[in-house]
N, C-alpha and C. Protein backbone atom coordinates (compact mmCIF):
# COMPACT_ATOMS: atom_id res chain seq x y z
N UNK A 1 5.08 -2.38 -3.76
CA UNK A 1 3.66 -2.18 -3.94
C UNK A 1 3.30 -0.76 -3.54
N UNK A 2 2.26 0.06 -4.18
CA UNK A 2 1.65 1.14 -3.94
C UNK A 2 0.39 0.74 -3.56
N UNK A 3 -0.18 1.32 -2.56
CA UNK A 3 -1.70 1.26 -1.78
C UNK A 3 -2.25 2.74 -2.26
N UNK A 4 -3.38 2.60 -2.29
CA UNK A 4 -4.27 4.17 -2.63
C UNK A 4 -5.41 3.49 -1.97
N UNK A 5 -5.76 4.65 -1.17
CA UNK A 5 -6.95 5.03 -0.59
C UNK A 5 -7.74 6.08 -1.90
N UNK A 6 -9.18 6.11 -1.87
CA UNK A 6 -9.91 6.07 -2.75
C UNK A 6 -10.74 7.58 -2.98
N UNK A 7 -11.20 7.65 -2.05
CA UNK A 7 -11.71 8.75 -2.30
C UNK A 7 -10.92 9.96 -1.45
N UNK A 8 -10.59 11.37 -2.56
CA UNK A 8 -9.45 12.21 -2.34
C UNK A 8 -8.11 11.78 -2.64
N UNK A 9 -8.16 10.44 -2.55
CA UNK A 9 -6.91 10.17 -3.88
C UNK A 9 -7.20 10.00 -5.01
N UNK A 10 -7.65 9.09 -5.04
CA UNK A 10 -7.76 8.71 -6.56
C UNK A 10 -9.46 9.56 -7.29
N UNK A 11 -9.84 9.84 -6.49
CA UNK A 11 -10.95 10.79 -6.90
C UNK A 11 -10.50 11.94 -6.19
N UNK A 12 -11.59 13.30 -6.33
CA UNK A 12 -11.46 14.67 -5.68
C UNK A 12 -12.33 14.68 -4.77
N UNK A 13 -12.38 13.53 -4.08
CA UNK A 13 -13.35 13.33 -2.04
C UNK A 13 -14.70 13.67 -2.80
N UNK A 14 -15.01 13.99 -4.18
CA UNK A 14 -17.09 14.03 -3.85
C UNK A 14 -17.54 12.82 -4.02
N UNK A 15 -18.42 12.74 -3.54
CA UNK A 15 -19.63 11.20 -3.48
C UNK A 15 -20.91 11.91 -4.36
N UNK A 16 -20.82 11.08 -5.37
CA UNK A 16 -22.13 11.90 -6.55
C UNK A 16 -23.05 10.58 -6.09
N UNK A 17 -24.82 10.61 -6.01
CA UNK A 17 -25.44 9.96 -5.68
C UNK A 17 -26.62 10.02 -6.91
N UNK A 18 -27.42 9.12 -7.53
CA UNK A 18 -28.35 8.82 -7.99
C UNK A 18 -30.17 9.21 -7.32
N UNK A 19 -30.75 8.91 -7.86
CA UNK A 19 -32.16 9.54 -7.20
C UNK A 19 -32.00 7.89 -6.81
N UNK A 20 -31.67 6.64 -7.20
CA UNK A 20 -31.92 5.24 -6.74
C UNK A 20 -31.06 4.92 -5.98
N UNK A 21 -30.27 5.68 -5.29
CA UNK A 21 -29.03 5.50 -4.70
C UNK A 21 -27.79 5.30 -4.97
N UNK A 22 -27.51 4.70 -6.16
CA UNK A 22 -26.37 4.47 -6.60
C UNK A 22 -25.41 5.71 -6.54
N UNK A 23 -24.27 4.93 -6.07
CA UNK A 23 -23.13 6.09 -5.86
C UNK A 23 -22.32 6.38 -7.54
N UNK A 24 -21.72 7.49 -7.91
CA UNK A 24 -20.97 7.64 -9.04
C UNK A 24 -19.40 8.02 -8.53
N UNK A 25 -18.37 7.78 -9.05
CA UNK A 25 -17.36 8.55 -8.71
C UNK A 25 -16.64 8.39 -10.29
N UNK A 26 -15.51 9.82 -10.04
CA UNK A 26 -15.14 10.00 -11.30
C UNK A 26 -13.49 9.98 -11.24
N UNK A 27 -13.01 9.15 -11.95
CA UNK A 27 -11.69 8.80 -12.18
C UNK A 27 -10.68 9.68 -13.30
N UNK A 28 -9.77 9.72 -12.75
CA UNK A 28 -9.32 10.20 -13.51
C UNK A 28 -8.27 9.62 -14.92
N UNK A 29 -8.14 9.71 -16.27
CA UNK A 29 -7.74 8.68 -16.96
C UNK A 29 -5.77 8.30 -16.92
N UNK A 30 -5.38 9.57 -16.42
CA UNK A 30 -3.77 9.72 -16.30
C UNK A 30 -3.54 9.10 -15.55
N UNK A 31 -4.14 9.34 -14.45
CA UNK A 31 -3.97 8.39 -12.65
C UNK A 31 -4.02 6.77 -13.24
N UNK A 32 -4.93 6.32 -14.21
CA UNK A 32 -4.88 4.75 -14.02
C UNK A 32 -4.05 4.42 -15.16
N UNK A 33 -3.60 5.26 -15.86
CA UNK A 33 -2.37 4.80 -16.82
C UNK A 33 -0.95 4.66 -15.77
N UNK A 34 -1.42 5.53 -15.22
CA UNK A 34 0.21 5.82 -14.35
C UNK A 34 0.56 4.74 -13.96
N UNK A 35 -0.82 3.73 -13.27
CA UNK A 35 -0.84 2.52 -12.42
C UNK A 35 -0.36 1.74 -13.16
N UNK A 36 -1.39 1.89 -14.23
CA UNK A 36 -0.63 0.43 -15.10
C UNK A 36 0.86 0.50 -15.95
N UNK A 37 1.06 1.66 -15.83
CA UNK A 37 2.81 1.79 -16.03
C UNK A 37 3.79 1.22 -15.09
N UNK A 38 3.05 1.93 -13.93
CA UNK A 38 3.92 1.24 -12.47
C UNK A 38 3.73 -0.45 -12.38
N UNK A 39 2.66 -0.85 -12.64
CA UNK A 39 2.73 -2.35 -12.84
C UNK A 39 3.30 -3.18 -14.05
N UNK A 40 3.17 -2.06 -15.03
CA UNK A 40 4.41 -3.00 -15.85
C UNK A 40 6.23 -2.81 -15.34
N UNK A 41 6.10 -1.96 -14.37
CA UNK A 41 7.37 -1.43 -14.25
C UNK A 41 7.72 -2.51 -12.93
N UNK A 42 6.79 -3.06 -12.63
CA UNK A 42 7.11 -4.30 -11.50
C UNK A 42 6.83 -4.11 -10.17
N UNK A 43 5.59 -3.02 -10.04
CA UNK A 43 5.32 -2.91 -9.00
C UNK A 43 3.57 -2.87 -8.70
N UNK A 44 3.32 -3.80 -7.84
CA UNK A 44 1.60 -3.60 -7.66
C UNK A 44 1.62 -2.79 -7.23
N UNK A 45 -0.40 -2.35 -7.23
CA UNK A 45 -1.28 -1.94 -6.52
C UNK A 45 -2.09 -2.22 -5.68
N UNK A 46 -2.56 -1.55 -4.59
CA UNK A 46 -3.46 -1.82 -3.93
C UNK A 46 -4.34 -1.08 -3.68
N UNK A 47 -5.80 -1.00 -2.81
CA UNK A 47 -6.31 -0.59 -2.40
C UNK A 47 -6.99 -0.63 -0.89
N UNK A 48 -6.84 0.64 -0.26
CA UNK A 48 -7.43 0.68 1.07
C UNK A 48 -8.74 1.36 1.28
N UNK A 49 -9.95 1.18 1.62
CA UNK A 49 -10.85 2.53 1.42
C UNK A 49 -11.65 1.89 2.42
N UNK A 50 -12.04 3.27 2.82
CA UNK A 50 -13.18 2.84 3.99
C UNK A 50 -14.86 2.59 3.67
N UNK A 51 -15.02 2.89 2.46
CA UNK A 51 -16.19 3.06 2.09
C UNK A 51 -16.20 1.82 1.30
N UNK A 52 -17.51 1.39 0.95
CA UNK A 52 -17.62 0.19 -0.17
C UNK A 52 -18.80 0.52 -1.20
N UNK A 53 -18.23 0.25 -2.58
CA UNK A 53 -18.99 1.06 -4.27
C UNK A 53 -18.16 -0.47 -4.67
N UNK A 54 -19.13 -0.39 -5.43
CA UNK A 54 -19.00 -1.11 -6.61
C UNK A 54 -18.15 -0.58 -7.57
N UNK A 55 -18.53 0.57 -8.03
CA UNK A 55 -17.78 1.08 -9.32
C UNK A 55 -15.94 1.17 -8.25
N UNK A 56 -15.89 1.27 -7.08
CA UNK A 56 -14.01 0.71 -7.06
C UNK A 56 -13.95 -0.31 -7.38
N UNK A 57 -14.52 -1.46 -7.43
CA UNK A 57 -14.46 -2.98 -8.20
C UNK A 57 -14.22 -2.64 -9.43
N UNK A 58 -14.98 -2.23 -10.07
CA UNK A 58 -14.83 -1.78 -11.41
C UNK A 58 -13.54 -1.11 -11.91
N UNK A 59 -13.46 0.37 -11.08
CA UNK A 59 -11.90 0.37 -11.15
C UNK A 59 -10.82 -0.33 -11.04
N UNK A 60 -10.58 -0.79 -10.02
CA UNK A 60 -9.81 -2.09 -9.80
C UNK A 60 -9.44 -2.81 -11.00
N UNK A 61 -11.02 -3.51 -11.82
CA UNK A 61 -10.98 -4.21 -12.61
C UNK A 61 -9.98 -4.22 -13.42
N UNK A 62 -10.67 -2.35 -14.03
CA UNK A 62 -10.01 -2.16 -15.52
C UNK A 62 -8.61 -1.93 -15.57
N UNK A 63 -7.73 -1.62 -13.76
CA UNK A 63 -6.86 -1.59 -13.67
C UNK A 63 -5.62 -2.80 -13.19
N UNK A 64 -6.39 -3.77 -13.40
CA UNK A 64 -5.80 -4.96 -13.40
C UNK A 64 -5.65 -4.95 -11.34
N UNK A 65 -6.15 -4.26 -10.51
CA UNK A 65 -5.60 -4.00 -9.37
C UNK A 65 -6.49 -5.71 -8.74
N UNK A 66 -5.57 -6.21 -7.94
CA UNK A 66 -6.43 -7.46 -7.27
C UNK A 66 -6.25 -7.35 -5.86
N UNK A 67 -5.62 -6.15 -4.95
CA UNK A 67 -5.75 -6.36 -3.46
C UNK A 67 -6.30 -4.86 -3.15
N UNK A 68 -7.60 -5.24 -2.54
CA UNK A 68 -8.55 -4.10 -2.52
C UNK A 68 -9.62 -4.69 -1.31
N UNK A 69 -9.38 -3.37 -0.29
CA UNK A 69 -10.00 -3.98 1.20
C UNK A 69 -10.90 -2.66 1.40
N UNK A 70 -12.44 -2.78 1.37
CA UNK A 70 -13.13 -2.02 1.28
C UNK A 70 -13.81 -1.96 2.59
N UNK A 71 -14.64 -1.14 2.71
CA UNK A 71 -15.59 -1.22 4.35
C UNK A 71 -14.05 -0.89 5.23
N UNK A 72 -13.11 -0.46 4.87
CA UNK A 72 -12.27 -0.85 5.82
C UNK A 72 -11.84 0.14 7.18
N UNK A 73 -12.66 0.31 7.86
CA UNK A 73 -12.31 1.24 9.22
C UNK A 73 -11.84 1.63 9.79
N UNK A 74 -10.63 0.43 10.00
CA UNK A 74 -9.79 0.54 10.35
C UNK A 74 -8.51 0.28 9.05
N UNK A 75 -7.90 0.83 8.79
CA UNK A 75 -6.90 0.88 7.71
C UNK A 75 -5.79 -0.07 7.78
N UNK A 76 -5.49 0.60 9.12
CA UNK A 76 -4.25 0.04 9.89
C UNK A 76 -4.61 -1.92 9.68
N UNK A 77 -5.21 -2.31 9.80
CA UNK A 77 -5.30 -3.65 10.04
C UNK A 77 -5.73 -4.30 8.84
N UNK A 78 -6.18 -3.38 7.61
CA UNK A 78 -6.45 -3.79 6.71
C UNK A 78 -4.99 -4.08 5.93
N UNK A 79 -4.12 -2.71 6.16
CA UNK A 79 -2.86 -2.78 5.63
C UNK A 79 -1.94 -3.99 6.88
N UNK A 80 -1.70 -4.34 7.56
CA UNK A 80 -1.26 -5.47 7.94
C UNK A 80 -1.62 -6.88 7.51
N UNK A 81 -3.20 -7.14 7.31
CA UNK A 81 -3.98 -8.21 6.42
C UNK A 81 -2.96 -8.22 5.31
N UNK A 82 -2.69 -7.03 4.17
CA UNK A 82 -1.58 -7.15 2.70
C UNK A 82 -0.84 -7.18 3.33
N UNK A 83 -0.12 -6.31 4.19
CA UNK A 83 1.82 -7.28 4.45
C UNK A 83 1.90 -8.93 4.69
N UNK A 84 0.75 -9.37 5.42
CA UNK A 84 0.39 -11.13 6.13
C UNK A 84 0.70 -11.48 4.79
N UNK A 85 -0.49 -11.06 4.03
CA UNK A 85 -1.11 -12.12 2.79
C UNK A 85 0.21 -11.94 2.10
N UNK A 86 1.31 -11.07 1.10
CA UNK A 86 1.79 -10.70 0.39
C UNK A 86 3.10 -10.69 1.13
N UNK A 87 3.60 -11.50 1.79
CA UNK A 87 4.63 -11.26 2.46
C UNK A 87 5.63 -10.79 2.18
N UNK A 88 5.12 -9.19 2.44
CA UNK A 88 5.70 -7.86 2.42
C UNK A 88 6.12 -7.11 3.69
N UNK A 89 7.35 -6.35 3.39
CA UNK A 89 7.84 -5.85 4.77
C UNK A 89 6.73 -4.12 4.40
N UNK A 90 6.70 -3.28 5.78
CA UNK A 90 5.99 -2.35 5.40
C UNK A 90 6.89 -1.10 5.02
N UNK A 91 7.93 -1.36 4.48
CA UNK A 91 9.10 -0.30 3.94
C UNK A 91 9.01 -0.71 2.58
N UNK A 92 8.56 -1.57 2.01
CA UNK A 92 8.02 -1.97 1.02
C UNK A 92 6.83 -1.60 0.30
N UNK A 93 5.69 -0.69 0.61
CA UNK A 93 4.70 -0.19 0.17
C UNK A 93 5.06 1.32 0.64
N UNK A 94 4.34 1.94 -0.59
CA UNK A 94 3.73 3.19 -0.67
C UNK A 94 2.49 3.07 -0.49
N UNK A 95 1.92 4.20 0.35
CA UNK A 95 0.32 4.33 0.54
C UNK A 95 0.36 5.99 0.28
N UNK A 96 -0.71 6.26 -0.20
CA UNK A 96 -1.27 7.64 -0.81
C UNK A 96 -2.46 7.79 -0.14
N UNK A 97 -2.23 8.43 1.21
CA UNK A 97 -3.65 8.79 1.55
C UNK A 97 -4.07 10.07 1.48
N UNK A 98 -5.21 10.52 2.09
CA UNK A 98 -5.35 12.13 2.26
C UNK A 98 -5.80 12.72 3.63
N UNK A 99 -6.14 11.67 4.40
CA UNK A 99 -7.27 12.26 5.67
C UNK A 99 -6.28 11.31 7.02
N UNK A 100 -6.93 12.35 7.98
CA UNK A 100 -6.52 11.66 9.61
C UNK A 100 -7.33 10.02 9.46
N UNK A 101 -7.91 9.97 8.81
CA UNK A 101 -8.21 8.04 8.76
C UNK A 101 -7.10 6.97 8.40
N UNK A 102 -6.24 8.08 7.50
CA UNK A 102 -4.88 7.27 6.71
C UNK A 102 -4.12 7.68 7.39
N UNK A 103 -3.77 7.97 9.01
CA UNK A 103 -2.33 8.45 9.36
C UNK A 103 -1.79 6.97 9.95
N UNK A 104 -2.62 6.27 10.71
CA UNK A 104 -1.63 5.13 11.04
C UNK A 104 -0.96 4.34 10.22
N UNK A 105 -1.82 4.15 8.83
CA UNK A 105 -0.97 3.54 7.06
C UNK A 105 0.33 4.75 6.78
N UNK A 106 0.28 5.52 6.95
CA UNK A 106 1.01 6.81 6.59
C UNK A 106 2.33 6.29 7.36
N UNK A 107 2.82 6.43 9.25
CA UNK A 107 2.93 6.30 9.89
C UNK A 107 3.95 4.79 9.33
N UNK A 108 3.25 4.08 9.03
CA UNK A 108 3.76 2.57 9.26
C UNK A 108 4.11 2.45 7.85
N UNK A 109 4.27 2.53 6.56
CA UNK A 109 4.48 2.17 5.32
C UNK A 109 6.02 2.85 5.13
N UNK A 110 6.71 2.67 4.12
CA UNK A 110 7.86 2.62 3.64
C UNK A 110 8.04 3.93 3.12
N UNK A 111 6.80 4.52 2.45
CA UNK A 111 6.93 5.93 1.78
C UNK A 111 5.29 6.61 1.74
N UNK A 112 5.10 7.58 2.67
CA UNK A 112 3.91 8.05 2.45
C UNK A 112 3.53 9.45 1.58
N UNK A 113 2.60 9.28 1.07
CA UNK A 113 2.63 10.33 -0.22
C UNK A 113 1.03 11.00 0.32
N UNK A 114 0.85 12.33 0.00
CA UNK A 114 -0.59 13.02 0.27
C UNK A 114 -0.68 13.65 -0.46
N UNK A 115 -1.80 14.34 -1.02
CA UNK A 115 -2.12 15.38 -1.63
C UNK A 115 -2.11 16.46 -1.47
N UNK A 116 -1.81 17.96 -2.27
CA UNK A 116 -2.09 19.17 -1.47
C UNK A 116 -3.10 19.12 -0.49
N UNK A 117 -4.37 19.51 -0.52
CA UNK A 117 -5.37 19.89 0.45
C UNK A 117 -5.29 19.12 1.56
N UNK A 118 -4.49 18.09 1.59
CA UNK A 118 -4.98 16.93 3.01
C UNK A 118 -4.52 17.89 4.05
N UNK A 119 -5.12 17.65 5.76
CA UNK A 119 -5.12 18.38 6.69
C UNK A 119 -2.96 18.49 6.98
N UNK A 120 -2.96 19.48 7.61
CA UNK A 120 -1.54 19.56 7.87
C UNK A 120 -0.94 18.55 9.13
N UNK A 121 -1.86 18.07 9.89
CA UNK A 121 -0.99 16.21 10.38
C UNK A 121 -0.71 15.51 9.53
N UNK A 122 -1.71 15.45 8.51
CA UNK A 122 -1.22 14.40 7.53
C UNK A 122 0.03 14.51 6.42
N UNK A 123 0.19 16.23 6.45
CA UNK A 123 0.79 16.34 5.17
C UNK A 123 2.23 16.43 6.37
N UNK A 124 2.45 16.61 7.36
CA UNK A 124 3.60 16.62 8.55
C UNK A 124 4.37 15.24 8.75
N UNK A 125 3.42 14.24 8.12
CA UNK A 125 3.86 12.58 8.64
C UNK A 125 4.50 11.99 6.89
N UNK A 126 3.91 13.26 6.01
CA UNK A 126 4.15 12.49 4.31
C UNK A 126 5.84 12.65 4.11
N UNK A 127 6.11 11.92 3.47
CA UNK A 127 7.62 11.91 2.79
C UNK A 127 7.21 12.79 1.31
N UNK A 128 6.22 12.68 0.64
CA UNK A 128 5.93 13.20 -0.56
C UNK A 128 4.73 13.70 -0.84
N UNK A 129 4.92 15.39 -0.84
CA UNK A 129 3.19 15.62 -1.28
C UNK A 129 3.04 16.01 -2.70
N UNK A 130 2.12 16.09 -3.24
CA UNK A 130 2.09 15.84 -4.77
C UNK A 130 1.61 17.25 -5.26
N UNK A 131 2.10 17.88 -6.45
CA UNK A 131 1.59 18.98 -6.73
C UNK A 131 -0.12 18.99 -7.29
N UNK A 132 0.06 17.48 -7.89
CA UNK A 132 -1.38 17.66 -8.62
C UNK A 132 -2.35 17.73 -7.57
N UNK A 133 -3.42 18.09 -7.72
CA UNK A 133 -4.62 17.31 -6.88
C UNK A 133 -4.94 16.08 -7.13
N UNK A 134 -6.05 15.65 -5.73
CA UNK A 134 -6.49 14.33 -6.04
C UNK A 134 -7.62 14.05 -6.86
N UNK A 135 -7.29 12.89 -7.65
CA UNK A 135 -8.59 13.24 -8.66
C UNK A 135 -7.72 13.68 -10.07
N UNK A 136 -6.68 14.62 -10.00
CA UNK A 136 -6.30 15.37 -10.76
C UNK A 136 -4.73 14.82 -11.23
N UNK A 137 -4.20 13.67 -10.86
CA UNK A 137 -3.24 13.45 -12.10
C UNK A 137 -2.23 13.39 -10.32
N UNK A 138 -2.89 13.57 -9.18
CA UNK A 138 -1.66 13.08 -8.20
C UNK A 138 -1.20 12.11 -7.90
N UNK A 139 -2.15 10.78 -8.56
CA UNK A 139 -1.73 9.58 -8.28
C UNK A 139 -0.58 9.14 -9.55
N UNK A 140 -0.85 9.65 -10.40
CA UNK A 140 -0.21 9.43 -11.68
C UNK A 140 1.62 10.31 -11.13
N UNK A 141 1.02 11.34 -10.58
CA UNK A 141 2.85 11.78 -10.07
C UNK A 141 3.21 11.07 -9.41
N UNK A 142 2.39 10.29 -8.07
CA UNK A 142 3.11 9.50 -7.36
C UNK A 142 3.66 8.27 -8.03
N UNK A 143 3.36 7.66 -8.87
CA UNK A 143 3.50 6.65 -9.62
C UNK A 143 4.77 6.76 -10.38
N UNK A 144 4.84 8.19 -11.33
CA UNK A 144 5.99 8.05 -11.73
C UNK A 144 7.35 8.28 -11.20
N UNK A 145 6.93 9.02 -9.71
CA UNK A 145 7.56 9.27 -8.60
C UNK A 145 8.64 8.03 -8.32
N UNK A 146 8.07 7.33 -8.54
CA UNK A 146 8.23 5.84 -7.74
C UNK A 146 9.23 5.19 -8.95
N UNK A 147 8.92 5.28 -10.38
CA UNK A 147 9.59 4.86 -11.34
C UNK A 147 10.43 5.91 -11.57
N UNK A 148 11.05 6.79 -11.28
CA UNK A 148 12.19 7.50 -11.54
C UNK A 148 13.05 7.31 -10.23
N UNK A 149 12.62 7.03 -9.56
CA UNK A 149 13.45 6.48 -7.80
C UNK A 149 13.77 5.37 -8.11
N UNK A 150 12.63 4.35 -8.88
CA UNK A 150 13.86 3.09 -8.90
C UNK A 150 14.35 2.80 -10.91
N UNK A 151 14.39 3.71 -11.03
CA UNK A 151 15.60 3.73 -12.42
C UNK A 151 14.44 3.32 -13.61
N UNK A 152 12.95 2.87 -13.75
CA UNK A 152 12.29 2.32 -14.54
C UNK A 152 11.47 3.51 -15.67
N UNK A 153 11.46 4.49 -15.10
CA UNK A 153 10.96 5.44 -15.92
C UNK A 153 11.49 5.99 -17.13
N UNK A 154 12.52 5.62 -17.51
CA UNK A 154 12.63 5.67 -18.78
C UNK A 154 12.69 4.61 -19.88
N UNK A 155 12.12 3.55 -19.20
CA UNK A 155 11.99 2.33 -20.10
C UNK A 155 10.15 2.51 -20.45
N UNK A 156 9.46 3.13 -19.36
CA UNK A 156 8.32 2.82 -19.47
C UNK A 156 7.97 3.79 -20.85
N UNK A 157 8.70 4.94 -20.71
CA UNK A 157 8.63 6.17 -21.50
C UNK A 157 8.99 6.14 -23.00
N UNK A 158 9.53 4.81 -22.83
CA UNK A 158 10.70 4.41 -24.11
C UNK A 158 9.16 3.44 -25.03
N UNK A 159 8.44 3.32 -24.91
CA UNK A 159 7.52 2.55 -24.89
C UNK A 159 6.63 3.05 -26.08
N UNK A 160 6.72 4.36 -25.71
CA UNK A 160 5.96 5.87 -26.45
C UNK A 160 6.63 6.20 -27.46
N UNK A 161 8.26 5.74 -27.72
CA UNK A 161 8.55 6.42 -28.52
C UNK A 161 9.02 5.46 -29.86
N UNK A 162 7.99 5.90 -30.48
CA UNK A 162 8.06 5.10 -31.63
C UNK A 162 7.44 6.14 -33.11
């Protein structure tokens, strides 16, 4: 399983706001192909985020993603909640964070991945930092990252060629 934290991963960290409040965030379209490559390739997703939007439901949705722990403050305990539920060892997930909020997930997971800009503790504790930005196609490297490590990336690729 891969975990992504939400904003600065899978977005570029802005919070766009409405005059009615509603929050916007903007996805990127490579990043959620990547996902759903990696999930046909036999590996979930998840989500960790500290904040709670609707439109990550929505994401989620369209990305078939179903373990997604929002409001979540503490990370660390959110990501132990998915090893409980999913009885998963934690050498078994990738988490993609970007900020000192994600170092104890970082810390404790199987393979931790960051983005350029994240602070340099975080990028000191990563096994993999990504050339793209976040927002910008880094989740989609980590993804295929993951399918060329375990031998699937050229079946997924094989897919295309027709």
């Amino acid at each position: 399983m891969i975990v992504f934290d939400i904003d600065g991963v899978l977005t570029d960290g802005s919070l766009f706001y409405g005059d009615d409040g509603q929050e916007y965030k903007a996805f990127n379209s490579r990043d959620g192909h990547g996902i759903r490559m990696l999930a046909a390739a036999g590996v979930e997703a998840g989500i960790i985020t500290g904040r709670t939007s609707q439109v990550v439901l929505h994401r989620a949705r369209n990305l078939g993603i179903q373990h997604i722990f929002q409001g979540a403050h503490d990370k660390l305990d959110a990501f132990e909640a998915l090893l409980r539920n999913q009885a998963l060892a934690p050498e078994n997930i990738a988490y993609m964070g970007d900020d000192i909020v994600d170092l104890p997930v970082l810390r404790r997971c199987g393979l931790a991945v960051t983005v350029p800009d994240a602070p340099d503790e975080v990028k000191a504790c990563c096994h993999m930092i990504t050339r793209a930005a976040a927002g910008r196609g880094a989740a989609r490297e980590a993804c295929e990252a993951i399918m060329r490590a375990q031998g699937t990336w050229a079946a997924q690729l094989a897919l295309y060629d027709r």
